[in-house]
C-alpha atoms as a PDB file:
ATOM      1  CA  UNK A   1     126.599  68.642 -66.165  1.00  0.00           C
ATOM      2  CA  UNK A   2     128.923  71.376 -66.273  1.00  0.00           C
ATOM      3  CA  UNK A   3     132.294  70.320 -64.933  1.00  0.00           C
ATOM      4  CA  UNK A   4     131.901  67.218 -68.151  1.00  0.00           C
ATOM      5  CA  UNK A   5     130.478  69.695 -70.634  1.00  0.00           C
ATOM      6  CA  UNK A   6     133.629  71.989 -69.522  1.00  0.00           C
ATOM      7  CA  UNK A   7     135.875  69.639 -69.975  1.00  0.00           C
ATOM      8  CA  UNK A   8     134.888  67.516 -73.345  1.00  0.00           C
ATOM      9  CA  UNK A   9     133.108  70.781 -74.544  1.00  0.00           C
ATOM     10  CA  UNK A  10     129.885  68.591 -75.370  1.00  0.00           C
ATOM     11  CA  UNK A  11     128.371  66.768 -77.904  1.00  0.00           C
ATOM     12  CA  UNK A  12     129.502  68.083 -80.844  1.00  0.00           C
ATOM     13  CA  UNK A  13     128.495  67.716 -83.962  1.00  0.00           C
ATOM     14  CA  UNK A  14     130.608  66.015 -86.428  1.00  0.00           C
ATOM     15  CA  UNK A  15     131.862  63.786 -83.499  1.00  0.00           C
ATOM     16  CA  UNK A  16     131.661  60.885 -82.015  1.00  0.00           C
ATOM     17  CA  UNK A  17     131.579  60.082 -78.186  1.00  0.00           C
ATOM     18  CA  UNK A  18     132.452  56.461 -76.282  1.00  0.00           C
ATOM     19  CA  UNK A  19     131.844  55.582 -72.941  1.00  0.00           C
ATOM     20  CA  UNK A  20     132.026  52.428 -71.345  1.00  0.00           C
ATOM     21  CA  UNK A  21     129.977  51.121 -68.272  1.00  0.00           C
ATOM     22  CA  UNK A  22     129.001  47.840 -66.512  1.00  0.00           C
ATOM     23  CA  UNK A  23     126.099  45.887 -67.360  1.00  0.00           C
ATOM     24  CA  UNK A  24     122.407  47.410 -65.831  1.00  0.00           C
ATOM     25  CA  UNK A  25     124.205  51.006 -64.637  1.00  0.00           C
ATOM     26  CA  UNK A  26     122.912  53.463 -66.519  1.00  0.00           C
ATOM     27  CA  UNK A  27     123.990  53.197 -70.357  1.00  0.00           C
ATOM     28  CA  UNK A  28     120.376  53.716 -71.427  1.00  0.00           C
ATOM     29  CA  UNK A  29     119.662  56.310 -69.035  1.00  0.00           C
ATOM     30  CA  UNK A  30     122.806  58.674 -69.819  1.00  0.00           C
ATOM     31  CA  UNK A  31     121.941  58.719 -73.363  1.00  0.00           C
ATOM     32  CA  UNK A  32     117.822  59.303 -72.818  1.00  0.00           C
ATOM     33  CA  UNK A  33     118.930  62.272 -70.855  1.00  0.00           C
ATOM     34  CA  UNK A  34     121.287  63.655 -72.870  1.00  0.00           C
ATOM     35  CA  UNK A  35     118.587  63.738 -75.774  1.00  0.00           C
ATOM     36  CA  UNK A  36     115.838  65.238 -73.359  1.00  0.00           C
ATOM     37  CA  UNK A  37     118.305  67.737 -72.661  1.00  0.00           C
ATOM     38  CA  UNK A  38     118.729  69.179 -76.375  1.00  0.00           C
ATOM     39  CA  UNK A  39     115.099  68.537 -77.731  1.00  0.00           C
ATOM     40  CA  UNK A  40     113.058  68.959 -75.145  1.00  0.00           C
ATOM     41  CA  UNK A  41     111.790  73.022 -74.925  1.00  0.00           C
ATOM     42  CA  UNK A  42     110.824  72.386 -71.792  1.00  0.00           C
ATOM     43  CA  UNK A  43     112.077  70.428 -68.984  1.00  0.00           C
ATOM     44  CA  UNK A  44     111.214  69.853 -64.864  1.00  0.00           C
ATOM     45  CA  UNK A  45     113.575  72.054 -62.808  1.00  0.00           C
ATOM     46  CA  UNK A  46     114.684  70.692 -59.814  1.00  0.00           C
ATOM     47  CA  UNK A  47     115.713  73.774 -57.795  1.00  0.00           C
ATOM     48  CA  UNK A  48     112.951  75.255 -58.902  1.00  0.00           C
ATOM     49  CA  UNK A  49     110.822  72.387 -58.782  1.00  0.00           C
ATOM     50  CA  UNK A  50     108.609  73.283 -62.090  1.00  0.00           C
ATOM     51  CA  UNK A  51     109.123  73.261 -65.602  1.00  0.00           C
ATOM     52  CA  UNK A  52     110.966  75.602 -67.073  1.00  0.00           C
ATOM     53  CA  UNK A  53     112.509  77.068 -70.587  1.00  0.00           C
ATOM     54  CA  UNK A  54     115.253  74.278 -71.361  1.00  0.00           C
ATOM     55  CA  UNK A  55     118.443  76.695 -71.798  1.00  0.00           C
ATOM     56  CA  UNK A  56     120.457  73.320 -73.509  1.00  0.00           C
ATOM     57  CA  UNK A  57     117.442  73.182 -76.289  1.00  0.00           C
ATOM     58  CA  UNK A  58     117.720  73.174 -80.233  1.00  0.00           C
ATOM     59  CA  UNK A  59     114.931  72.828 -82.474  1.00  0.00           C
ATOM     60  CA  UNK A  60     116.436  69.805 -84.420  1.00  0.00           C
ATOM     61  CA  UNK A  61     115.634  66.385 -84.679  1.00  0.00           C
ATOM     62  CA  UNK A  62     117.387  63.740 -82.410  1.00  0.00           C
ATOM     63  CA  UNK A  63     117.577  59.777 -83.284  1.00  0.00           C
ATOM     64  CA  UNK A  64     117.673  57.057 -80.207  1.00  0.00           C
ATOM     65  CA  UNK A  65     118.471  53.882 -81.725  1.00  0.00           C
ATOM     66  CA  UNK A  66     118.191  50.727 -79.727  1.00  0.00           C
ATOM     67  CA  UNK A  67     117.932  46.828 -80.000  1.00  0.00           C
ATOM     68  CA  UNK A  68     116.325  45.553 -76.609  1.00  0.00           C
ATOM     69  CA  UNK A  69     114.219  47.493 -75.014  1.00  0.00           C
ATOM     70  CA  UNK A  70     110.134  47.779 -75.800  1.00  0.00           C
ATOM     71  CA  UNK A  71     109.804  50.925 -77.270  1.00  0.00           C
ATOM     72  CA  UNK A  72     106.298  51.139 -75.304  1.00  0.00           C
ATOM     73  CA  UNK A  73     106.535  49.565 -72.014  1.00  0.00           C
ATOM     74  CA  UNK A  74     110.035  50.257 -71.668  1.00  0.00           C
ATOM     75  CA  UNK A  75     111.532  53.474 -73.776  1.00  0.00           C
ATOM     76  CA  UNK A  76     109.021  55.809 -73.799  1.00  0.00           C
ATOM     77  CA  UNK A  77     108.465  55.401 -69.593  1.00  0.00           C
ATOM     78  CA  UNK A  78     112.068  56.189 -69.507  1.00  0.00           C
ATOM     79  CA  UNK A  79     111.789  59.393 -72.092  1.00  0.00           C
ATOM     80  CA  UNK A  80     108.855  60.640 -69.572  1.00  0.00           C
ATOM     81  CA  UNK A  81     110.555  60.404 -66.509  1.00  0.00           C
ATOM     82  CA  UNK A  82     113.614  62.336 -67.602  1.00  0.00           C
ATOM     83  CA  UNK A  83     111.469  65.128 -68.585  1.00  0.00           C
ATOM     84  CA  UNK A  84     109.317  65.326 -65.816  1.00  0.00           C
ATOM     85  CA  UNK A  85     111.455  63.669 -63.054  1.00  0.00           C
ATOM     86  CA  UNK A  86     109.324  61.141 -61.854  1.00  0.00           C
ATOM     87  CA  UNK A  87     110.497  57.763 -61.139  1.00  0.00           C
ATOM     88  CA  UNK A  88     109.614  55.575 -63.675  1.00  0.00           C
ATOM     89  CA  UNK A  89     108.437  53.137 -61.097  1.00  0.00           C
ATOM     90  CA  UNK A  90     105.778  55.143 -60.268  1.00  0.00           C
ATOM     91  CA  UNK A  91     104.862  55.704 -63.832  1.00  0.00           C
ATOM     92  CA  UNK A  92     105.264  51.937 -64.691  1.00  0.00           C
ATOM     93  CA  UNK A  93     102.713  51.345 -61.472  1.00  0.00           C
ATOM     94  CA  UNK A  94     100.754  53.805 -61.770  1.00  0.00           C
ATOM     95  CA  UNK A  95     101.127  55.362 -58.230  1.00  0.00           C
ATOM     96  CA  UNK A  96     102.049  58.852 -57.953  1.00  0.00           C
ATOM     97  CA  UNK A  97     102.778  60.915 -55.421  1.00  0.00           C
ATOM     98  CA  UNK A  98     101.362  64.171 -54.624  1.00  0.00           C
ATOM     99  CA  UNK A  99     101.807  66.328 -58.121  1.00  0.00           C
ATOM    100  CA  UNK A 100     103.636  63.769 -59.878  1.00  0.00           C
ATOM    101  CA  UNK A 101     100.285  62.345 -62.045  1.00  0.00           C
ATOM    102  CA  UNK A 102     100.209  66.051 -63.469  1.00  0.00           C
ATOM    103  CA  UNK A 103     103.804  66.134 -64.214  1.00  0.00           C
ATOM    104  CA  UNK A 104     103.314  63.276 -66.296  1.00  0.00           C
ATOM    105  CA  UNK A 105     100.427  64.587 -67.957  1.00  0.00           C
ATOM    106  CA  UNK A 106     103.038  67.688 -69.047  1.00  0.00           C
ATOM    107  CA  UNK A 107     106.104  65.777 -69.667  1.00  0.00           C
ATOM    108  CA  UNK A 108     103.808  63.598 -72.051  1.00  0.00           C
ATOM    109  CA  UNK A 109     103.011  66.872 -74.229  1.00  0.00           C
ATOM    110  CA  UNK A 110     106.711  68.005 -74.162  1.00  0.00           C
ATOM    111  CA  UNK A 111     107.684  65.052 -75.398  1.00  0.00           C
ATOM    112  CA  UNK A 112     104.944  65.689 -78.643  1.00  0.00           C
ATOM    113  CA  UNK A 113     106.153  68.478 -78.727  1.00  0.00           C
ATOM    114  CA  UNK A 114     110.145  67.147 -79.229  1.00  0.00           C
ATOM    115  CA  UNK A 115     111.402  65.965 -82.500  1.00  0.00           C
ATOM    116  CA  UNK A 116     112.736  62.892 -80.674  1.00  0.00           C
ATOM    117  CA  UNK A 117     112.530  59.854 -82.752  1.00  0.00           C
ATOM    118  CA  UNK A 118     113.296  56.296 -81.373  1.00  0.00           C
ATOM    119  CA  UNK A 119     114.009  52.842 -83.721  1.00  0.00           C
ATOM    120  CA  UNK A 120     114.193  49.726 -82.450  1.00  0.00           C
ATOM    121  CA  UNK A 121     116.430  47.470 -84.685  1.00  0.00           C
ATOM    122  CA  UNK A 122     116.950  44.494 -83.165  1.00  0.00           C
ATOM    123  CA  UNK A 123     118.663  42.631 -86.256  1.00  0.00           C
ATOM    124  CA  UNK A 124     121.675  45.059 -88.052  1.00  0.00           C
ATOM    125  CA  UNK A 125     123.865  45.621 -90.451  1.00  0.00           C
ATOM    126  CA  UNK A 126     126.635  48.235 -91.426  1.00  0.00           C
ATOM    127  CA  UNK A 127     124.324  48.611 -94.432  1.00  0.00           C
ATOM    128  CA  UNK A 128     120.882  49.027 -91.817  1.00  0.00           C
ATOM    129  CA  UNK A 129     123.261  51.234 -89.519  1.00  0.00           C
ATOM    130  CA  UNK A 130     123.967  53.808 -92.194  1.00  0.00           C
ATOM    131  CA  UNK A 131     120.845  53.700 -93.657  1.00  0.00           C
ATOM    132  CA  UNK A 132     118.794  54.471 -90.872  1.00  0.00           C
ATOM    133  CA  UNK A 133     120.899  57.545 -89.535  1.00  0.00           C
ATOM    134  CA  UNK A 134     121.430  58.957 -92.926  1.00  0.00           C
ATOM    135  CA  UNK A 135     117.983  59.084 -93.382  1.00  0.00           C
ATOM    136  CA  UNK A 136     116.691  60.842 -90.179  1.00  0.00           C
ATOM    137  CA  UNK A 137     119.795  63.404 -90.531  1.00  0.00           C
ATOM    138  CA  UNK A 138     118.191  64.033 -93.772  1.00  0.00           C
ATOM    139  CA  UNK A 139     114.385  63.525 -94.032  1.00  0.00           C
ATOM    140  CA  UNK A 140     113.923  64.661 -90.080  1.00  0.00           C
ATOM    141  CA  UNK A 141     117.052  66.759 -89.828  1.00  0.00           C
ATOM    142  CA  UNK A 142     118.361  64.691 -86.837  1.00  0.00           C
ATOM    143  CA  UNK A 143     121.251  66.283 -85.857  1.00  0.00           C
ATOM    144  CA  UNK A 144     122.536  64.319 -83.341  1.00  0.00           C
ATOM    145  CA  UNK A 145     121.858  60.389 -82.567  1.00  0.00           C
ATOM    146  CA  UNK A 146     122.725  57.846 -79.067  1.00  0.00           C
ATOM    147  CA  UNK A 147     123.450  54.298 -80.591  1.00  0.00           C
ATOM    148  CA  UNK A 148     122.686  52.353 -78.026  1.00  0.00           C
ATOM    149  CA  UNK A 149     125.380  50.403 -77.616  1.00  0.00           C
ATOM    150  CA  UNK A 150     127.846  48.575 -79.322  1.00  0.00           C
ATOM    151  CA  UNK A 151     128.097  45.012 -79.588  1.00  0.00           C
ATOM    152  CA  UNK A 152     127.979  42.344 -82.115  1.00  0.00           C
ATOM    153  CA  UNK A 153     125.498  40.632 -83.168  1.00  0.00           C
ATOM    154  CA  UNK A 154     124.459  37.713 -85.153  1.00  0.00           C
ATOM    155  CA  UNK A 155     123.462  39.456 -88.408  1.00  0.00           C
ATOM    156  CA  UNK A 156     126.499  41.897 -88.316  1.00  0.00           C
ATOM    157  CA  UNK A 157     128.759  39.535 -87.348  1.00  0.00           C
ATOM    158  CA  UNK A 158     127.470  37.400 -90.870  1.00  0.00           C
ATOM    159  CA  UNK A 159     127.449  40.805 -92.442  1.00  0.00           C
ATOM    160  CA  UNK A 160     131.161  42.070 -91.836  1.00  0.00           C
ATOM    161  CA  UNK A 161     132.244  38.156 -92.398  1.00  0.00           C
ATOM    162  CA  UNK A 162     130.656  37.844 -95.942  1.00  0.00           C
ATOM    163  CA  UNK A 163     131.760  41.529 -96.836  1.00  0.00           C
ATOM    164  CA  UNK A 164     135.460  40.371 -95.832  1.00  0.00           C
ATOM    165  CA  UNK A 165     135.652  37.679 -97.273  1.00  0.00           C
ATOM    166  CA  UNK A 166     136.708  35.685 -94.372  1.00  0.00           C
ATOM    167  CA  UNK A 167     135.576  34.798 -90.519  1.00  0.00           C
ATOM    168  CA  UNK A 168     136.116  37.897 -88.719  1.00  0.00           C
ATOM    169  CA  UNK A 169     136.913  38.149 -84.906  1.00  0.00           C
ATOM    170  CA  UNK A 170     134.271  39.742 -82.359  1.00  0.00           C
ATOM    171  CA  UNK A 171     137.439  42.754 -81.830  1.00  0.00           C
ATOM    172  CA  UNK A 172     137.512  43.795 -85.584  1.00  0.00           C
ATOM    173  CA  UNK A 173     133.345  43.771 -85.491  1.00  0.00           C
ATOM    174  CA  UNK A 174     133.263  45.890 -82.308  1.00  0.00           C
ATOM    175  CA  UNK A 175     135.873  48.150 -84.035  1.00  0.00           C
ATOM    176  CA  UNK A 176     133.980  48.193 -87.565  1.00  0.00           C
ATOM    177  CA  UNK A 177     130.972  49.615 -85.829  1.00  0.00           C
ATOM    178  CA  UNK A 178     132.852  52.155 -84.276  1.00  0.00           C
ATOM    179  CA  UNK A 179     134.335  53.419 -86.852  1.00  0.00           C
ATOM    180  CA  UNK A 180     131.306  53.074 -89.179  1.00  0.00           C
ATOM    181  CA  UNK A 181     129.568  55.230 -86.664  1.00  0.00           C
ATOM    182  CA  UNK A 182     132.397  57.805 -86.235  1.00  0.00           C
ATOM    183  CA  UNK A 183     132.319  58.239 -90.459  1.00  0.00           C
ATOM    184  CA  UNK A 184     128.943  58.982 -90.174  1.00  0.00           C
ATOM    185  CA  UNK A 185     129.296  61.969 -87.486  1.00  0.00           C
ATOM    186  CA  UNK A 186     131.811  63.519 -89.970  1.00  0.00           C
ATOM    187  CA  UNK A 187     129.992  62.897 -93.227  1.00  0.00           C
ATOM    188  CA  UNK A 188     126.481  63.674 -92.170  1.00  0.00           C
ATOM    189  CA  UNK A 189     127.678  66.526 -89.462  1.00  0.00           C
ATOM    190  CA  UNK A 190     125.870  64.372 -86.722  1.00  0.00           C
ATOM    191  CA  UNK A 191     126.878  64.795 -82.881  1.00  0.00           C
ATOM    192  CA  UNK A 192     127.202  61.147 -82.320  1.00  0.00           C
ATOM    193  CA  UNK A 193     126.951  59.039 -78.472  1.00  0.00           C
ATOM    194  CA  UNK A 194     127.033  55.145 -77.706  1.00  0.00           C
ATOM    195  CA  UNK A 195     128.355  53.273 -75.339  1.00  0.00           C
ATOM    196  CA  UNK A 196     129.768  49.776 -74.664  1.00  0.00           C
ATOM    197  CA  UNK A 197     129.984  46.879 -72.041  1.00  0.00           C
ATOM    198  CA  UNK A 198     133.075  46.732 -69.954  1.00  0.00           C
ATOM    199  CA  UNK A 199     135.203  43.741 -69.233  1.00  0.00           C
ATOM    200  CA  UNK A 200     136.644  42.232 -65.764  1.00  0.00           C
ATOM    201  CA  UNK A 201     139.722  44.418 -65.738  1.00  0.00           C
ATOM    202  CA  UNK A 202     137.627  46.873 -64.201  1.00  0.00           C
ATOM    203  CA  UNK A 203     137.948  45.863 -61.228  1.00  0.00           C
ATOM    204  CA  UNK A 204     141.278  45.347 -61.409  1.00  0.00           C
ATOM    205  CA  UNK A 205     142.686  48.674 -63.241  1.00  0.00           C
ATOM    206  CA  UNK A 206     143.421  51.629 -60.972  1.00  0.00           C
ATOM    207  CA  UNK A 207     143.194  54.072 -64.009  1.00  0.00           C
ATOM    208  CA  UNK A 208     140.346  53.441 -66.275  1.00  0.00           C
ATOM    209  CA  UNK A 209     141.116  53.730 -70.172  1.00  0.00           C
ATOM    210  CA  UNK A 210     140.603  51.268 -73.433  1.00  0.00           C
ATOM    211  CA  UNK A 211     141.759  47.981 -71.067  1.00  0.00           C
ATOM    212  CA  UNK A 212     138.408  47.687 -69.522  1.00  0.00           C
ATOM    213  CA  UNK A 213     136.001  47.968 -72.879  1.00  0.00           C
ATOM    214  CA  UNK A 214     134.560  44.448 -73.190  1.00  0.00           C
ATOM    215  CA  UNK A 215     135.561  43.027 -76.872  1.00  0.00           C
ATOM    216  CA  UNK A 216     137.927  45.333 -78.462  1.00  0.00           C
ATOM    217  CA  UNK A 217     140.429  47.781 -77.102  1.00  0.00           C
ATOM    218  CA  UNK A 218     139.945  49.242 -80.881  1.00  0.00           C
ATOM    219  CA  UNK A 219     136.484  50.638 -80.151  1.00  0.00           C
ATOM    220  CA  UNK A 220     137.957  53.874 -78.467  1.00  0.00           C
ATOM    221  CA  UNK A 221     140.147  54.213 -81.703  1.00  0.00           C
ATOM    222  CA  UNK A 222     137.426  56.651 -83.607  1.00  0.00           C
ATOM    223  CA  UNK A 223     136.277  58.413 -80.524  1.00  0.00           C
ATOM    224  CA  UNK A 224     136.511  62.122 -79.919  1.00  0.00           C
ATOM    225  CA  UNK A 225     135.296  61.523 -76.690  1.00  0.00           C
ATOM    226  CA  UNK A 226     136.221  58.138 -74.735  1.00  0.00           C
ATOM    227  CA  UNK A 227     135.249  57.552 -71.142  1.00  0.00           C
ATOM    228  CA  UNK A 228     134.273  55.014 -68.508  1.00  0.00           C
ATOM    229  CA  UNK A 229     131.425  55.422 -66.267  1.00  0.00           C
ATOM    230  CA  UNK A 230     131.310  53.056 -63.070  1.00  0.00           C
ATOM    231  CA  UNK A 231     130.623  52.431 -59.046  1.00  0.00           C
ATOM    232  CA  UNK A 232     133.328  53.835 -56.823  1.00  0.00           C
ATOM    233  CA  UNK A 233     135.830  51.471 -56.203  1.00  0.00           C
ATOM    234  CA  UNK A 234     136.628  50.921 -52.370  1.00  0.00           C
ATOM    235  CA  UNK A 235     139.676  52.898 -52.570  1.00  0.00           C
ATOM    236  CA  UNK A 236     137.327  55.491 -53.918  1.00  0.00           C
ATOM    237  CA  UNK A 237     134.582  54.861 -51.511  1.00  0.00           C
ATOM    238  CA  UNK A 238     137.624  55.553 -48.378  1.00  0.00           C
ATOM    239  CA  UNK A 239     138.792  58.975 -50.975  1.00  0.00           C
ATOM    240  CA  UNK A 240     135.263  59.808 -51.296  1.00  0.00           C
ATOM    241  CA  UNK A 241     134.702  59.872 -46.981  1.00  0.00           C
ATOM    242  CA  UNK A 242     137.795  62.015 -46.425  1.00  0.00           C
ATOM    243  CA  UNK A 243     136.112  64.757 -49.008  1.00  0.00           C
ATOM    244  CA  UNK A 244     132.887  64.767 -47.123  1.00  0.00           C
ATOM    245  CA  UNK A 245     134.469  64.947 -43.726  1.00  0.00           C
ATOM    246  CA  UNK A 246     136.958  67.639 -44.419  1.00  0.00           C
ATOM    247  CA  UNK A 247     135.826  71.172 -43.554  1.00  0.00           C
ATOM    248  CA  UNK A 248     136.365  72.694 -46.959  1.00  0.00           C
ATOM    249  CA  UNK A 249     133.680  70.286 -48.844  1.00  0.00           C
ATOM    250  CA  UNK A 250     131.585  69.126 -46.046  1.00  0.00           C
ATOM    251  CA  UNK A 251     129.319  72.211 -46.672  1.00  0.00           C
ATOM    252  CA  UNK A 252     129.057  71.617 -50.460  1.00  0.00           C
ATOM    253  CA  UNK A 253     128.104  67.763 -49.527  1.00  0.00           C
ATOM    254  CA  UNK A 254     125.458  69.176 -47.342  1.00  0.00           C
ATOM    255  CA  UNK A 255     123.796  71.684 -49.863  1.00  0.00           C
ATOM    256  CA  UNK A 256     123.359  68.201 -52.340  1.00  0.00           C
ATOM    257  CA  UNK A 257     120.811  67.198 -49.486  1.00  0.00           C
ATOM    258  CA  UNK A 258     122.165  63.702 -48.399  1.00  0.00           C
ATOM    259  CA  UNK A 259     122.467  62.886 -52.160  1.00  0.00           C
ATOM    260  CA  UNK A 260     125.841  60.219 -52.311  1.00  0.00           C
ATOM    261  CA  UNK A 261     128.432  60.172 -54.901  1.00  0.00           C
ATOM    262  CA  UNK A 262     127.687  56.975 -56.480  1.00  0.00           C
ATOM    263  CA  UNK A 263     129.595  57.251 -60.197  1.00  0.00           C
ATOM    264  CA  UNK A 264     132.663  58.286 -61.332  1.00  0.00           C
ATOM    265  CA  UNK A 265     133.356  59.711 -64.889  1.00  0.00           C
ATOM    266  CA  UNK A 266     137.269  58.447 -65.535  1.00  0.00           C
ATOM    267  CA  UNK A 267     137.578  60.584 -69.081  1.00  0.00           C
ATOM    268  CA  UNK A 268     140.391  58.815 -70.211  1.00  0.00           C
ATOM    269  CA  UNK A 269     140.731  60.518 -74.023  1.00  0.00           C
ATOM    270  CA  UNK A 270     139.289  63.663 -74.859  1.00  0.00           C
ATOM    271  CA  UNK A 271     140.792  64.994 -78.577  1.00  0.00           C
ATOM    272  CA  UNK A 272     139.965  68.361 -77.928  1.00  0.00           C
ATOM    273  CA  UNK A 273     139.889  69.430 -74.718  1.00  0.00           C
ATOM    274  CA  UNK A 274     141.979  72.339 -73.183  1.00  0.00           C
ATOM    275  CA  UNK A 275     142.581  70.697 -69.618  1.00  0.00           C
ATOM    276  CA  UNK A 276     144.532  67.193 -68.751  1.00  0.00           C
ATOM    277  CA  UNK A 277     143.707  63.919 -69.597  1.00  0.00           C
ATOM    278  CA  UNK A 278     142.413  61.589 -67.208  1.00  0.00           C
ATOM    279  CA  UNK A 279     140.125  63.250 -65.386  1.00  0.00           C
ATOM    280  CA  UNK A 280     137.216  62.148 -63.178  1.00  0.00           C
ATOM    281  CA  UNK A 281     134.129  63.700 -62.085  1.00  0.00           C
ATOM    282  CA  UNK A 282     132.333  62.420 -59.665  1.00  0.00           C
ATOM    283  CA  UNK A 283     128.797  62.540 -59.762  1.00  0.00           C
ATOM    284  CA  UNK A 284     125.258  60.961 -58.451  1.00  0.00           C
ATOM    285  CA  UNK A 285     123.602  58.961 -61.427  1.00  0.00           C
ATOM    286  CA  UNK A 286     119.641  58.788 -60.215  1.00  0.00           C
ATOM    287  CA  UNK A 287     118.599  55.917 -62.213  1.00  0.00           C
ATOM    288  CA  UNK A 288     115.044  55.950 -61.813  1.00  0.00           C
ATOM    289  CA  UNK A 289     114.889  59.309 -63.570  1.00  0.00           C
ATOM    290  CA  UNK A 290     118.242  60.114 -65.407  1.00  0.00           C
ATOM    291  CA  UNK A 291     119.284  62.914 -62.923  1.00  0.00           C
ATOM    292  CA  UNK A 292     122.702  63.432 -62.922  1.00  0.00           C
ATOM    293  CA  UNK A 293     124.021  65.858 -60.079  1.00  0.00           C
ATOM    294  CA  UNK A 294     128.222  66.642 -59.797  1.00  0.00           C
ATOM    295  CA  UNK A 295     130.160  66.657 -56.900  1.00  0.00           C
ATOM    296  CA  UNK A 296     133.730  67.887 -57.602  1.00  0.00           C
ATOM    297  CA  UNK A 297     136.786  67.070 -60.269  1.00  0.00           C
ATOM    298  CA  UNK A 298     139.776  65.119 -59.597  1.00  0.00           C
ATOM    299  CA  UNK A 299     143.003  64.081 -61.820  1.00  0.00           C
ATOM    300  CA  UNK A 300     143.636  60.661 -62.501  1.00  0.00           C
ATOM    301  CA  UNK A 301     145.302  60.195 -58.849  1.00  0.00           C
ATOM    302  CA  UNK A 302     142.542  61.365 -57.280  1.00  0.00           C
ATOM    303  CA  UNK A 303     143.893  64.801 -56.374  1.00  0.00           C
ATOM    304  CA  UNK A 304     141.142  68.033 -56.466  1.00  0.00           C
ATOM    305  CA  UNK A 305     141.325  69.715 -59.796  1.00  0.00           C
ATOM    306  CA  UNK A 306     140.416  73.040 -60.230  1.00  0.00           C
ATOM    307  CA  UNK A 307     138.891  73.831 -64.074  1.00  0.00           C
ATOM    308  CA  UNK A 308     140.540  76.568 -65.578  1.00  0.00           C
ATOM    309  CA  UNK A 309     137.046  77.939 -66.838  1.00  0.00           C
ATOM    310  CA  UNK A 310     133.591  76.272 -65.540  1.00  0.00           C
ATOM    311  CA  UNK A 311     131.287  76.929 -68.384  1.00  0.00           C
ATOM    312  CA  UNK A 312     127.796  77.016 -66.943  1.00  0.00           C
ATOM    313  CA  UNK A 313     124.977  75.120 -69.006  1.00  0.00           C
END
C-alpha cells in the first residue's frame, strides 16, 4: 500500500525485510502478494473491477521459497487468487460466482506469463539456503525472493551445531538465518522478505518491537525493515471506534464500503526511512485473496500522523 511503501520506501534491493505475525494470520499471504505485485504484468483492479496494466511490475524473476505448504493444492490456489481476486475457497471448491470462473481462467495465463518461481524445501541448510537463492538470482535473474519464514529446523539446527562445533541454542539458529539471509540481499543485490512467529508478549506489550519475535530477539538484528503485523488489540479496537465515529474520518470509513480495520502494521525499525519510528498503519488484510486496503497512519501512541510525502504506487 502506499502509506507502508511511503514510509519503508519498499522492497529494496540489496535489503532485507522482517516482520513478525501470529500463527495462521497472513504470513503466507503478505508475501504471495507482494510477489504478484512486482511480476505479475497484469493484475485484477478492484476499483475498476478488471484487469489492468500492473504499474508496480518489473520484468525480473522472483523466488517464493517455502517448507509446508503443497505447492499444488495449496501455493499455486493462493498465487491465483491474488491475481485475479477470487477467494481461494471458491477456487479450491470449484464454485464461482458470476465472472469469477473467467477470472481464473486469466489470472492462470498471467501467472505463465510471470517469472515467478516457487521451491518447496522442506529439509535446509545454510548451505541449501544459499544455494538455492544464488542460483535463481543468477540462472533466472530473480531479483527479489519471500523466505517463508524463519524458524529452525531439525536439519539446520544439526547443520549450524556440527559447523560450530558445539550444541547451539534455538536464539543463535533463528539469528544465523537471519543474517545468512540479509548477506545474501547485499551480495547477490536481492530485495529480500520473510517473516517469523511471534511469542506471548504480544499480548502483553503496548508497543510492538523485537520483544514479541518468537525465538530470538536477534532476528531483527540484520533487518532493514523490521515490523509486526497483528489483530487490534482491545485498546485498539475502543481507538479504532472513536476514528470511525468522529466526523472528520467517518466519511473516509464509509468510501472503504463497510470494509473493518482488522491489522495493524507496528513498524518498529525502519534503517532508512525519512519519517519517525514506530509507526502503525492500519489496514484490512483480506485473507482469502491477499487484498490489503489502508485506513490511516498513527505514531506509536496512537495519535494521527500525517506523512510528509504520500508516494502513490
Amino acid at each position: 500500500g502506499n502509506y507502508v511503501q511511503t514510509i519503508t520506501r519498499g522492497l529494496i534491493k540489496g535489503q532485507l525485510s522482517i516482520f513478525s505475525l501470529p500463527s495462521g494470520s497472513g504470513k503466507s499471504t503478505i508475501g504471495i502478494s507482494v510477489l504478484c505485485n512486482i511480476a505479475c504484468p497484469r493484475i485484477w483492479n478492484y476499483e475498476l473491477n478488471k484487469y489492468t496494466t500492473n504499474p508496480n511490475y518489473e520484468d525480473v524473476g522472483v523466488l517464493y521459497v517455502q517448507y509446508e505448504m503443497s505447492l499444488k493444492y495449496e501455493c499455486t490456489p493462493k498465487f491465483i487468487s491474488t491475481i485475479s481476486g477470487v477467494p481461494t475457497n471458491h477456487i479450491l471448491n470449484g464454485k464461482y460466482e458470476d465472472g469469477e470462473s473467467e477470472r481464473v481462467d486469466e489470472a492462470i495465463k498471467i501467472l505463465d506469463e510471470s517469472k515467478i518461481y516457487v521451491v518447496s524445501m522442506p529439509n535446509f541448510t545454510t548451505t541449501s539456503i544459499e544455494t538455492c537463492l544464488r542460483d535463481y538470482n543468477i540462472n533466472y535473474n530473480c531479483q527479489y525472493f519471500v523466505w517463508d519464514y524463519i524458524s529452525e529446523q531439525a536439519s539446520i539446527n544439526s547443520d549450524i551445531a556440527k559447523k560450530n562445533g558445539t550444541q547451539t541454542r534455538s536464539d543463535q539458529v533463528l539469528a544465523t538465518i537471519s543474517s545468512l539471509l540479509k548477506d545474501i540481499c547485499v551480495s547477490t543485490g536481492m530485495g529480500g522478505l520473510s517473516f517469523t512467529q511471534t511469542n506471548a508478549n504480544l499480548g502483553t506489550q503496548e508497543y510492538m518491537d523485537a520483544g514479541v519475535v518468537a525465538g530470538s530477539r536477534a532476528v531483527q538484528n540484520k533487518a532493514d525493515i523490521a515490523g509486526v503485523i497483528k489483530p487490534l488489540s482491545q485498546k485498539e479496537e475502543k481507538i479504532l471506534e472513536g476514528y470511525m465515529s468522529s466526523p472528520k474520518y467517518r466519511d473516509k470509513f464509509q468510501a472503504f464500503g463497510g470494509i473493518k480495520c482488522n491489522r495493524v502494521i507496528h513498524l518498529y525499525k525502519i534503517r532508512f526511512g525519512s519519517e519517525e519510528q514506530g509507526l502503525k498503519v492500519w489496514i484490512n488484510l483480506n485473507l482469502s485473496n491477499g487484498k490489503i486496503t489502508e485506513f490511516f497512519v498513527t505514531n506509536r501512541d496512537n495519535e494521527p500522523y500525517k506523512l510528509s510525502e504520500v508516494v502513490k504506487y
